[in-house]
Each structure stands twice: as C-alpha cells, then as structure tokens.
Protein backbone atom coordinates (compact mmCIF):
# COMPACT_ATOMS: atom_id res chain seq x y z
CA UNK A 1 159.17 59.10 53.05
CA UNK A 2 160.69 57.16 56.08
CA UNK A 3 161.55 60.52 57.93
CA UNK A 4 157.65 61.55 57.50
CA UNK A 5 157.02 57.49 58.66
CA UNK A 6 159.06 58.33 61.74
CA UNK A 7 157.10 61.50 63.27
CA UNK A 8 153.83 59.88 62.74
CA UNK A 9 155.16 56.48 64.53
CA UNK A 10 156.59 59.17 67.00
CA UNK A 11 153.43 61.39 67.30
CA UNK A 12 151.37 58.15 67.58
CA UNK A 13 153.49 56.81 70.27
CA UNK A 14 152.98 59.98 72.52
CA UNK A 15 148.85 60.11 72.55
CA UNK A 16 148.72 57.86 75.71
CA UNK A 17 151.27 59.95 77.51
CA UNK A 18 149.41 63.40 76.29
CA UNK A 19 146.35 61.66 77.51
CA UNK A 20 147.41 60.63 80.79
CA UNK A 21 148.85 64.00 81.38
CA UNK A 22 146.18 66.26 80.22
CA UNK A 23 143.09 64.22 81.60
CA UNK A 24 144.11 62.18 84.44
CA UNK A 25 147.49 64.63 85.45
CA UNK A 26 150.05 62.47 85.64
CA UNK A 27 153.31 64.40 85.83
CA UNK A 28 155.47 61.32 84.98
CA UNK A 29 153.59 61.55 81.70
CA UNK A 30 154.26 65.05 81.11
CA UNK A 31 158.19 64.17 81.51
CA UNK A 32 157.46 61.85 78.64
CA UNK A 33 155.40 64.04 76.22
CA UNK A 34 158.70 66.78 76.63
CA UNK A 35 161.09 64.77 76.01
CA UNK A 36 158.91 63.35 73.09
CA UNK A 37 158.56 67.07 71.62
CA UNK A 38 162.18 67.39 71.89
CA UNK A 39 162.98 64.15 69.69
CA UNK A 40 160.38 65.11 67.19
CA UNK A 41 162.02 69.07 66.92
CA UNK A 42 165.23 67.25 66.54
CA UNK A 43 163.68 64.83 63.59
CA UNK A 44 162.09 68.25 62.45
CA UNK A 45 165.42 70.28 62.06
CA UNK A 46 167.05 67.23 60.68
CA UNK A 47 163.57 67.15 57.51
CA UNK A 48 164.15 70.70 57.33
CA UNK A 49 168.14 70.32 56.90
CA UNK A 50 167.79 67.33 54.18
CA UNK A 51 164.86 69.28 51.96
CA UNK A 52 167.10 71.99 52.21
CA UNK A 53 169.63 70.21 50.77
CA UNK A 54 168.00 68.81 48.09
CA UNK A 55 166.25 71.91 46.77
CA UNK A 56 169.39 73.93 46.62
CA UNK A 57 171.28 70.53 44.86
C-alpha cells in the first residue's frame, strides 16, 4: 500500500501547479505538471511491473 500512498502524495502535490497552469497560465507551472505526469507513469509502470509479479508468483 505505500506505492498507492506515493501517487496520491504525488497527485496531491501537483493540484497547485495544474491550477496555476490551467486558470491563471503560468507556463513554469505547466513544466512542473509534465514532469509530474512523467514521475507518476514511471511509479505506474513500476505498480504494474510488481502486481505482475506477484500474480504470476
């Protein structure tokens, strides 16, 4: 349960950036929310790659 604890905390830590990029348009923010959705596809692949694992164990 600490890799589903991780994309919330990571999720929860972008909603200011996805914020200030959709409302206000800040393009610094929008940097931030991409490289965000990149860590959290990463942490994604690497859920998918344990369950996997452990179902076929």
């Amino acid at each position: 349960m600490s890799q589903f604890s991780r994309v919330k905390d990571l999720v929860d830590s972008l909603e200011g950036d996805f914020e200030k990029f959709y409302d206000k348009g800040n393009q610094a923010a929008g940097t931030r929310v991409r490289k965000g959705m990149q860590e959290l596809k990463n942490l994604a692949q690497e859920i998918r790659v344990d369950v996997q694992s452990k179902k076929n164990a």
